[in-house]
C-alpha atoms as a PDB file:
ATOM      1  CA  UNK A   1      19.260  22.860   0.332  1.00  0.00           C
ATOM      2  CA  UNK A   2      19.175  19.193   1.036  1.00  0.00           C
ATOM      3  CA  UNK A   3      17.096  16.538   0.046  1.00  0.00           C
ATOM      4  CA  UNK A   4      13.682  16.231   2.446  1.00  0.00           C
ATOM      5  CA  UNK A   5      13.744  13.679   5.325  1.00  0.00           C
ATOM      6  CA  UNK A   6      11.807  10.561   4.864  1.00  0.00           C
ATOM      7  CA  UNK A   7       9.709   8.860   8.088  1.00  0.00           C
ATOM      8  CA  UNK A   8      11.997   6.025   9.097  1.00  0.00           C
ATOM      9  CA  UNK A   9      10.516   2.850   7.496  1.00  0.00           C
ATOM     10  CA  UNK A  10       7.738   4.500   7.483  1.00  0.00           C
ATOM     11  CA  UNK A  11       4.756   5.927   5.360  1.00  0.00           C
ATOM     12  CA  UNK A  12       5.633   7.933   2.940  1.00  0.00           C
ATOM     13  CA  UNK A  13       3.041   6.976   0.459  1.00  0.00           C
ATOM     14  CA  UNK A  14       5.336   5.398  -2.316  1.00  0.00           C
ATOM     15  CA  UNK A  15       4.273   1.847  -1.944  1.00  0.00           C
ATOM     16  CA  UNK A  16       0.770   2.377  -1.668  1.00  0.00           C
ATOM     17  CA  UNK A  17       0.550   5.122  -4.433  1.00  0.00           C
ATOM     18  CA  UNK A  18       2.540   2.492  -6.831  1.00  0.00           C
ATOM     19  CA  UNK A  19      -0.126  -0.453  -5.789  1.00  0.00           C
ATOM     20  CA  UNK A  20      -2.565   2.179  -6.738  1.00  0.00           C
ATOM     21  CA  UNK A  21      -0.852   3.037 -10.419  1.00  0.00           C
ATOM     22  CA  UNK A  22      -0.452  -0.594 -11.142  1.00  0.00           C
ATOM     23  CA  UNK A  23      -3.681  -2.049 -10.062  1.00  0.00           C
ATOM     24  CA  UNK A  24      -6.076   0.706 -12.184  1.00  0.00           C
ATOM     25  CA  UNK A  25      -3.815   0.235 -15.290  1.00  0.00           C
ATOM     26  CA  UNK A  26      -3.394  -3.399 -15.268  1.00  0.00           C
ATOM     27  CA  UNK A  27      -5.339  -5.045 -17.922  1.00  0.00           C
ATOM     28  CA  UNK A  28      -6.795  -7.810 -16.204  1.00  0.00           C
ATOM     29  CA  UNK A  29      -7.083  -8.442 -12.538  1.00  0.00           C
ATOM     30  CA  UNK A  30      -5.215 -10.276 -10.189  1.00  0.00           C
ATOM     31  CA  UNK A  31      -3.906 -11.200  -6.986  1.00  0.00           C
ATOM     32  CA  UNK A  32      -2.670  -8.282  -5.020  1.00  0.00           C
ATOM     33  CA  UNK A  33      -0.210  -9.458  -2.033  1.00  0.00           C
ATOM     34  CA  UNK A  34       1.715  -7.052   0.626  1.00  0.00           C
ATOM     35  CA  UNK A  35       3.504  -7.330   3.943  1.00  0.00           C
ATOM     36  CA  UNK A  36       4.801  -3.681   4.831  1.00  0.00           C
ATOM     37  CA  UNK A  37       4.065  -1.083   7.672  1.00  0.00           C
ATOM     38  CA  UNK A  38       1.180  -1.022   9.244  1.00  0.00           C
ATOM     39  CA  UNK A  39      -0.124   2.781   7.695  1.00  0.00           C
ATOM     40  CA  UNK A  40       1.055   1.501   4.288  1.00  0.00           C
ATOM     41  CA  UNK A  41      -1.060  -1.414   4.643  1.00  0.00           C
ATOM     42  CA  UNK A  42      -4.214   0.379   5.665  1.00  0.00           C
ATOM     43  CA  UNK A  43      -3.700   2.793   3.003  1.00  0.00           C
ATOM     44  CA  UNK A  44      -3.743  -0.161   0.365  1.00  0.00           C
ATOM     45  CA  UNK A  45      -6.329  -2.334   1.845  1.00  0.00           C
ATOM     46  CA  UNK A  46      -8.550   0.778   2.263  1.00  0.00           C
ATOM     47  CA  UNK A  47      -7.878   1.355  -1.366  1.00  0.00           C
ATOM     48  CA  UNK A  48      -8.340  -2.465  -2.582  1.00  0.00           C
ATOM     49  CA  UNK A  49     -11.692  -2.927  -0.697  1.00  0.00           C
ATOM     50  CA  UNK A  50     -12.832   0.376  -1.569  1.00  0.00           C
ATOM     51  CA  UNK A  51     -11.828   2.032  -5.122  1.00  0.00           C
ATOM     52  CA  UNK A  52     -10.075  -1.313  -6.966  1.00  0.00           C
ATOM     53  CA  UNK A  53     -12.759  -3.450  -7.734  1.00  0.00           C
ATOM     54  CA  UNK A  54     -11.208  -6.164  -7.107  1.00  0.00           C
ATOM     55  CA  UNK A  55     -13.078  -9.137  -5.073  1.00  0.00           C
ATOM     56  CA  UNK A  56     -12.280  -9.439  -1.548  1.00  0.00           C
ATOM     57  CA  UNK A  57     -10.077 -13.096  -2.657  1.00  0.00           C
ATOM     58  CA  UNK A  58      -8.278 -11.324  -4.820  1.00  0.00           C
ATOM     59  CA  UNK A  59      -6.029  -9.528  -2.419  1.00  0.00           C
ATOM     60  CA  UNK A  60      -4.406 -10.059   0.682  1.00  0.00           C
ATOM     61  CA  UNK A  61      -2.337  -7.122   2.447  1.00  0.00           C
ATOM     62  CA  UNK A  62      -0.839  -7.514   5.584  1.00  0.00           C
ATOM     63  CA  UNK A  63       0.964  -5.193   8.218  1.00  0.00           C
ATOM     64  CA  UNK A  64       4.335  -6.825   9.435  1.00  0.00           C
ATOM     65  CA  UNK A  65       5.726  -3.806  11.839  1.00  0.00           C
ATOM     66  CA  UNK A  66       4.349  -0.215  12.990  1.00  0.00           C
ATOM     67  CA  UNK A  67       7.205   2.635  12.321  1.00  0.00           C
ATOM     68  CA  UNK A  68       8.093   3.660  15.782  1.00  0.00           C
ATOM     69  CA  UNK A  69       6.159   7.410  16.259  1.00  0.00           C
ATOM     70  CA  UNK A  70       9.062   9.438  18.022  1.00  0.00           C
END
């Protein structure tokens, strides 16, 4: 059985899921920056405007490339 295939530079979840880990057990806030793909982006930002608490200049995520769909 081999290991599963991962989306080519895609989203698999791991950056935004670790952004999520670190930013609810930090122990103060801070600045939150990211480049990455575009669906790992929008999973954080929706995250940071949404669930982090964190005031809108406090975090800046961007999307640098869009994993090719095919």
């Amino acid at each position: 059985m081999g290991s599963p295939e991962r989306p080519p530079g895609g989203h698999d979840g791991v950056l935004a899921n670790a952004v999520r880990q670190i930013v609810r057990s930090a122990d103060a806030p801070g600045y939150v920056w990211a480049a990455c793909e575009q669906s790992e982006a929008r999973s954080i930002r929706n995250f940071m405007r949404n669930e982090s608490g964190y005031d809108r200049n406090s975090f800046s995520i961007a999307a640098y490339w869009q994993r090719d769909p095919s």
